[in-house]
Protein backbone atom coordinates (compact mmCIF):
# COMPACT_ATOMS: atom_id res chain seq x y z
CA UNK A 1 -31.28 130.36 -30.38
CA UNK A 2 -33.36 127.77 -32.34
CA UNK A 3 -36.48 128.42 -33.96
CA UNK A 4 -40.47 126.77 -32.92
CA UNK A 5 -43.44 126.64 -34.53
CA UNK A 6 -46.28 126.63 -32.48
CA UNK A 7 -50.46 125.69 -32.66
CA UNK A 8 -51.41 127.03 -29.66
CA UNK A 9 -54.69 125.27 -27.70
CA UNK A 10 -57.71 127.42 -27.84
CA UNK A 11 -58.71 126.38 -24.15
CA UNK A 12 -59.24 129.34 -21.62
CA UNK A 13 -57.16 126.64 -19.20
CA UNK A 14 -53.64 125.94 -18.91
CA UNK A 15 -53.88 121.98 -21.45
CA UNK A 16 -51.67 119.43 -21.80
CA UNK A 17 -48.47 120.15 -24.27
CA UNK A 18 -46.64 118.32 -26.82
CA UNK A 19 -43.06 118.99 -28.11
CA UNK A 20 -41.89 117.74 -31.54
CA UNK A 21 -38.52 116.86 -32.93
CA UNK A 22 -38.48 115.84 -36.35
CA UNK A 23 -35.69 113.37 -37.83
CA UNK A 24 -32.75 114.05 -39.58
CA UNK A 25 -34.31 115.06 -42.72
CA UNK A 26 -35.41 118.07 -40.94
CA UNK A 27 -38.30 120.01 -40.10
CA UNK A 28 -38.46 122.06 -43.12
CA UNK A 29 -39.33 121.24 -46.78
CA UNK A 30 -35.92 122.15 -49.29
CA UNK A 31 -36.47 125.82 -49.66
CA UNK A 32 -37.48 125.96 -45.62
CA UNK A 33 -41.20 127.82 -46.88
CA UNK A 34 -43.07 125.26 -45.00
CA UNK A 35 -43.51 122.23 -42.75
CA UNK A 36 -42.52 118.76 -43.80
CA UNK A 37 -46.14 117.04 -44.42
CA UNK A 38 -45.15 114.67 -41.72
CA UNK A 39 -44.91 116.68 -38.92
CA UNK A 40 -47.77 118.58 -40.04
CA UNK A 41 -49.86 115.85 -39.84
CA UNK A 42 -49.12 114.98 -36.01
CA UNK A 43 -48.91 118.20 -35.06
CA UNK A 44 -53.11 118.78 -36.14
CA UNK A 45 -53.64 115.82 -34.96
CA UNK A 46 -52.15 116.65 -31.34
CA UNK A 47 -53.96 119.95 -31.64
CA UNK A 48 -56.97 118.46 -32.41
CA UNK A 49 -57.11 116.70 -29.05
CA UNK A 50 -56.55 120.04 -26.94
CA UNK A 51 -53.04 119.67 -26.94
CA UNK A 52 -50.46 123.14 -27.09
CA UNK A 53 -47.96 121.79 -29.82
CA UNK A 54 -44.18 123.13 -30.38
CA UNK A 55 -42.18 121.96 -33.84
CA UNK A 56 -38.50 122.31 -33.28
CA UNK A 57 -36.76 123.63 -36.29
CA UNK A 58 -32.90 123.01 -34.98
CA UNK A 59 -31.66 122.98 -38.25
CA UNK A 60 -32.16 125.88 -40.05
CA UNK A 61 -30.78 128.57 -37.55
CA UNK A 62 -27.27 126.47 -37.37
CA UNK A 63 -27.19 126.81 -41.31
CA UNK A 64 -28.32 123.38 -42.80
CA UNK A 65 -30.99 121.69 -44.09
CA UNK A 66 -30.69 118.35 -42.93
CA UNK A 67 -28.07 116.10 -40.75
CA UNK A 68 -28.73 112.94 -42.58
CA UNK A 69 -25.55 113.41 -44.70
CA UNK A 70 -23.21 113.88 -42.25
CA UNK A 71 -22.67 114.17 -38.44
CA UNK A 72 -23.84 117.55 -37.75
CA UNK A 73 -24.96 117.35 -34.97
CA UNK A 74 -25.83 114.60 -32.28
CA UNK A 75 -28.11 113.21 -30.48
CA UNK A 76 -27.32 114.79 -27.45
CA UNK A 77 -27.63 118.28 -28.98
CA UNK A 78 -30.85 117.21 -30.64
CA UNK A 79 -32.14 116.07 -27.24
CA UNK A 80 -30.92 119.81 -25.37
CA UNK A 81 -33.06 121.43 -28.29
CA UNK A 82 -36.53 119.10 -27.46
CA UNK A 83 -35.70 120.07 -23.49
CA UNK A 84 -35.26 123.55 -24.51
CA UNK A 85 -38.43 123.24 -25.95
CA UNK A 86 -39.94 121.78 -22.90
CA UNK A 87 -38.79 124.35 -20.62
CA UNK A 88 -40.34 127.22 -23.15
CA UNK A 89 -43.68 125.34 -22.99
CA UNK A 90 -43.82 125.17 -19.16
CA UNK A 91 -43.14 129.22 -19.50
CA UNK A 92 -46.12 129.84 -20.99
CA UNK A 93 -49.37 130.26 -19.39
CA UNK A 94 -51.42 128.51 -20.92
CA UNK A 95 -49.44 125.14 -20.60
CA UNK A 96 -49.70 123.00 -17.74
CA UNK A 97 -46.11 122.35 -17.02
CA UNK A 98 -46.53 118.74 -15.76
CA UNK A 99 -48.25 117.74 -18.74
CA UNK A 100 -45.72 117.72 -21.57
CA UNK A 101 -45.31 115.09 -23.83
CA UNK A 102 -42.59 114.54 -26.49
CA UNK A 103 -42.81 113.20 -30.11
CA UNK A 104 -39.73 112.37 -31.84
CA UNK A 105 -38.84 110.79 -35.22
CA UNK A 106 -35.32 109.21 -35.74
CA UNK A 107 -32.57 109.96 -33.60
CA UNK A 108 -32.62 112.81 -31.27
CA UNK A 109 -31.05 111.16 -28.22
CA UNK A 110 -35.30 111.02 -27.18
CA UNK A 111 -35.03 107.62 -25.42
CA UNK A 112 -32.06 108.86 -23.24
CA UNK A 113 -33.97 112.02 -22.57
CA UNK A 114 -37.26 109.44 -20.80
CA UNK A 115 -34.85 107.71 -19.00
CA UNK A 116 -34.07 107.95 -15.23
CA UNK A 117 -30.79 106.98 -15.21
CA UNK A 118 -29.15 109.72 -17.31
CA UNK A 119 -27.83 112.84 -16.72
CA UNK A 120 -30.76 115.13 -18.13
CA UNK A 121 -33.79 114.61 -16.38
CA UNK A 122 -32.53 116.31 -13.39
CA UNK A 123 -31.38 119.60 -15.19
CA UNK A 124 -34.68 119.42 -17.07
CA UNK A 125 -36.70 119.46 -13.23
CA UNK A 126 -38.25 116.09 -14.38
CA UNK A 127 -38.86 115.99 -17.75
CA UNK A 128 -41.54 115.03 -20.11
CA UNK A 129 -44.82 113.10 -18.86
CA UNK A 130 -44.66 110.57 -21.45
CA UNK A 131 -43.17 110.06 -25.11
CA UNK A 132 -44.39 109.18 -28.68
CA UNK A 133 -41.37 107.70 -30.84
CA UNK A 134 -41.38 106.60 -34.74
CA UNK A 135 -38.40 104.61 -35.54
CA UNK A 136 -35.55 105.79 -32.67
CA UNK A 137 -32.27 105.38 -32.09
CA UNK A 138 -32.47 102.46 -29.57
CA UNK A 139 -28.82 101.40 -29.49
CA UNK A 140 -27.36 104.78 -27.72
CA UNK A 141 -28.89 103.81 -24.46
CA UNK A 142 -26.93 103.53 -21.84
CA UNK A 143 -26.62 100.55 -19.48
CA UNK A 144 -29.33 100.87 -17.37
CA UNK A 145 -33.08 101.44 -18.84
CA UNK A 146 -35.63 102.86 -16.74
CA UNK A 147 -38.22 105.07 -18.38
CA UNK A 148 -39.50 108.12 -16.05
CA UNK A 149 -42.64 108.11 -17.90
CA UNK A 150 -44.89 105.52 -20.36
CA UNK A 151 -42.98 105.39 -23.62
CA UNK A 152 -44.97 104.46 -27.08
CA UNK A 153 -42.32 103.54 -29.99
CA UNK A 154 -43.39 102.56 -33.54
CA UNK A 155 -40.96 100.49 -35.41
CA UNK A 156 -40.84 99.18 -38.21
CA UNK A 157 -39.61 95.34 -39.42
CA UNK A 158 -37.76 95.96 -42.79
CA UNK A 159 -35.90 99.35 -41.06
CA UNK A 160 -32.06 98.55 -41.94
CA UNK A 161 -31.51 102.00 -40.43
CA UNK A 162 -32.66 101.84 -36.80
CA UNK A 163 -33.37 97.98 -36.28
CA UNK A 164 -36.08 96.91 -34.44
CA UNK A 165 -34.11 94.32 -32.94
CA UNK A 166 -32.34 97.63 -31.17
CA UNK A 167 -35.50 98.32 -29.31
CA UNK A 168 -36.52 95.14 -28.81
CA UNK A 169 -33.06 94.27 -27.21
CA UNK A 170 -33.74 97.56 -24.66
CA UNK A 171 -36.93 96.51 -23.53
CA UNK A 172 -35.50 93.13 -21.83
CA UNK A 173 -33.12 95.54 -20.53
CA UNK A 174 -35.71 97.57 -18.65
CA UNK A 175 -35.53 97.93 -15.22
CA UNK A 176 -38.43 96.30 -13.03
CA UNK A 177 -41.01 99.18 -11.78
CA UNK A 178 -40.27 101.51 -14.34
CA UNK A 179 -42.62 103.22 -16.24
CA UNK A 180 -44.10 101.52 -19.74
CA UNK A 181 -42.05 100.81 -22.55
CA UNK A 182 -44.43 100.14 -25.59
CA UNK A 183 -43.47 98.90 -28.75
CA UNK A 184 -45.27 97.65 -31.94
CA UNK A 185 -43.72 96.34 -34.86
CA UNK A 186 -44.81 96.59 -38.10
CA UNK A 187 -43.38 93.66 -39.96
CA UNK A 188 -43.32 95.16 -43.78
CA UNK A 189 -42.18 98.46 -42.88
CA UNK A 190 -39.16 100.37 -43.82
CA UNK A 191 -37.46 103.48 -41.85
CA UNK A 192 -39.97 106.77 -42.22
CA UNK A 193 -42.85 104.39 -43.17
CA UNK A 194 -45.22 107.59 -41.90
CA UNK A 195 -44.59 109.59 -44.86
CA UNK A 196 -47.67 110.65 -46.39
CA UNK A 197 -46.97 109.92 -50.00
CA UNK A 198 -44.51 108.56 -52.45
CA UNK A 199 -43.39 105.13 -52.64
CA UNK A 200 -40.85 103.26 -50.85
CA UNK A 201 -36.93 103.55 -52.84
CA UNK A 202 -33.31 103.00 -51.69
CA UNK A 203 -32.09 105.25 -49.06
CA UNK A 204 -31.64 108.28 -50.86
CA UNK A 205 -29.15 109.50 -48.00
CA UNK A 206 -27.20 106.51 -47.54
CA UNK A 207 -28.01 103.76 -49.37
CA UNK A 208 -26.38 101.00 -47.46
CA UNK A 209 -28.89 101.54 -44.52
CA UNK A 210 -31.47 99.87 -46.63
CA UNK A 211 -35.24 101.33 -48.16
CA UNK A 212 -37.10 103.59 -46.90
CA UNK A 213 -40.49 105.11 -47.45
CA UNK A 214 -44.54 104.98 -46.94
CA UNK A 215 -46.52 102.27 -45.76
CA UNK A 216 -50.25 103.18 -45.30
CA UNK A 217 -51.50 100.51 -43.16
CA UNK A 218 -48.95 100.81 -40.71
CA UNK A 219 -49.15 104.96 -40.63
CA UNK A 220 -52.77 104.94 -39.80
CA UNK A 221 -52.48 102.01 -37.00
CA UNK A 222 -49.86 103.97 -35.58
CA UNK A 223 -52.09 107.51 -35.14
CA UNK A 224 -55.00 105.16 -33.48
CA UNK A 225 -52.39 103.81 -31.34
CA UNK A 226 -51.01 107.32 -30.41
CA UNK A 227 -55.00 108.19 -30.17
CA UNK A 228 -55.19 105.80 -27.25
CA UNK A 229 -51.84 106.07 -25.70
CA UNK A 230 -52.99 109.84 -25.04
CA UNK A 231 -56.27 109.03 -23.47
CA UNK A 232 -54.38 106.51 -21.08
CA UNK A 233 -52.36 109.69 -19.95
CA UNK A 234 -54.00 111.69 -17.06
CA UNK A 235 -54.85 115.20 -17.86
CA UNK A 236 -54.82 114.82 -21.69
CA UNK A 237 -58.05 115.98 -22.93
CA UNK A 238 -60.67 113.52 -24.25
CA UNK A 239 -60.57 112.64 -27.82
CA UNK A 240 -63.42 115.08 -29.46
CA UNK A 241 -66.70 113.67 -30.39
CA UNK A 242 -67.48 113.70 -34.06
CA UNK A 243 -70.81 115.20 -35.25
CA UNK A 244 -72.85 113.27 -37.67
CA UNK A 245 -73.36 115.54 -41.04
CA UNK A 246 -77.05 116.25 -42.02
């Protein structure tokens, strides 16, 4: 058993869904008393636009903090735990089951998981609708790339730990009629350029994978590019008006 944290939708209807998986730094803050600011932030901002949101804490119930260090566990595991979390969604009421989305950071196997031509989408009765993903693991595709479902990946330019070059190299390899693969670079950003604050220093986990750390710019570009990758999903609930103060 792994542990969730959910925001459940406030809507009377079953709404659209999103599961997160964080990277290998982990869910948790050190001490595990609360949510890495991170994945906080996506998670309101999912829930602000109607969505049922699950944060997958695989880490802490298996006895560590984080699986940057060492080999833990892979991306195959890390991908069982986000369909685990897709099947609980579609269990619940007020989730419409066809309407689950995935957000992943790093490498959870995610890209493997949206693509027709592995083993899992089968055993997960179809998968997720569509997927958000900052910085993935591009490289452990298999042969054959053909996305079940559009696929938004942020990237960024200086990232020495999961190239760009990766993803870019897997989208030529996409198979004709398959479902969007989107990618935007950001040319001056490092791995985990979405943190919300600090500055950018040497890999503090393994320093021959290069720098890593925040880059404004290319954080807030990326949330209005979620913003309308959402609204070009059916059944995802339009993005909320805001009302002008007195």
């Amino acid at each position: 058993m792994i542990r969730g944290y959910l925001l459940a939708s406030q809507s009377i209807d079953p709404t659209a869904a999103a599961v997160l998986n964080p990277a290998c730094e982990g869910l948790l803050a050190p001490g595990g008393s609360q949510v890495r600011g991170k994945y906080m932030r996506m998670a309101r901002f999912l829930h602000g636009r109607g969505l049922t949101v699950l944060m997958i804490d695989g880490f802490t119930p298996r006895g560590f903090e984080e699986a940057c260090s060492s080999n833990r566990i892979d991306h195959i595991q890390r991908l069982k735990d986000s369909l685990g979390g897709l099947a609980y969604l579609r269990s619940r009421s007020n989730v419409a089951a066809e309407r689950v989305i995935t957000v992943t950071w790093g490498n959870t196997g995610g890209i493997e998981g949206m693509n027709k031509d592995a083993n899992y989408l089968p055993k997960a009765e179809a998968g997720f609708m569509a997927a958000v993903m900052y910085y993935p693991e591009c490289g452990k595709v298999g042969r054959n790339f053909s996305p079940s479902g559009p696929i938004q990946v942020f990237v960024g330019g200086k990232d020495q730990w999961n190239p760009a070059v990766l993803c870019q190299q897997l989208a030529q390899r996409q198979e004709a009629g398959s479902a969007p693969f989107l990618m935007k670079l950001y040319p001056e950003a490092y791995h985990s350029f979405d943190l919300p604050m600090g500055e950018p220093m040497l890999n503090p986990y393994n320093p021959s994978k290069g720098w890593v750390g925040r880059n404004a710019s290319a954080t807030a570009d990326s949330f209005m590019t979620v913003d309308a990758f959402l609204s070009s999903l059916p059944g995802i609930p339009p993005k909320p008006e805001r009302k002008l103060q007195p």
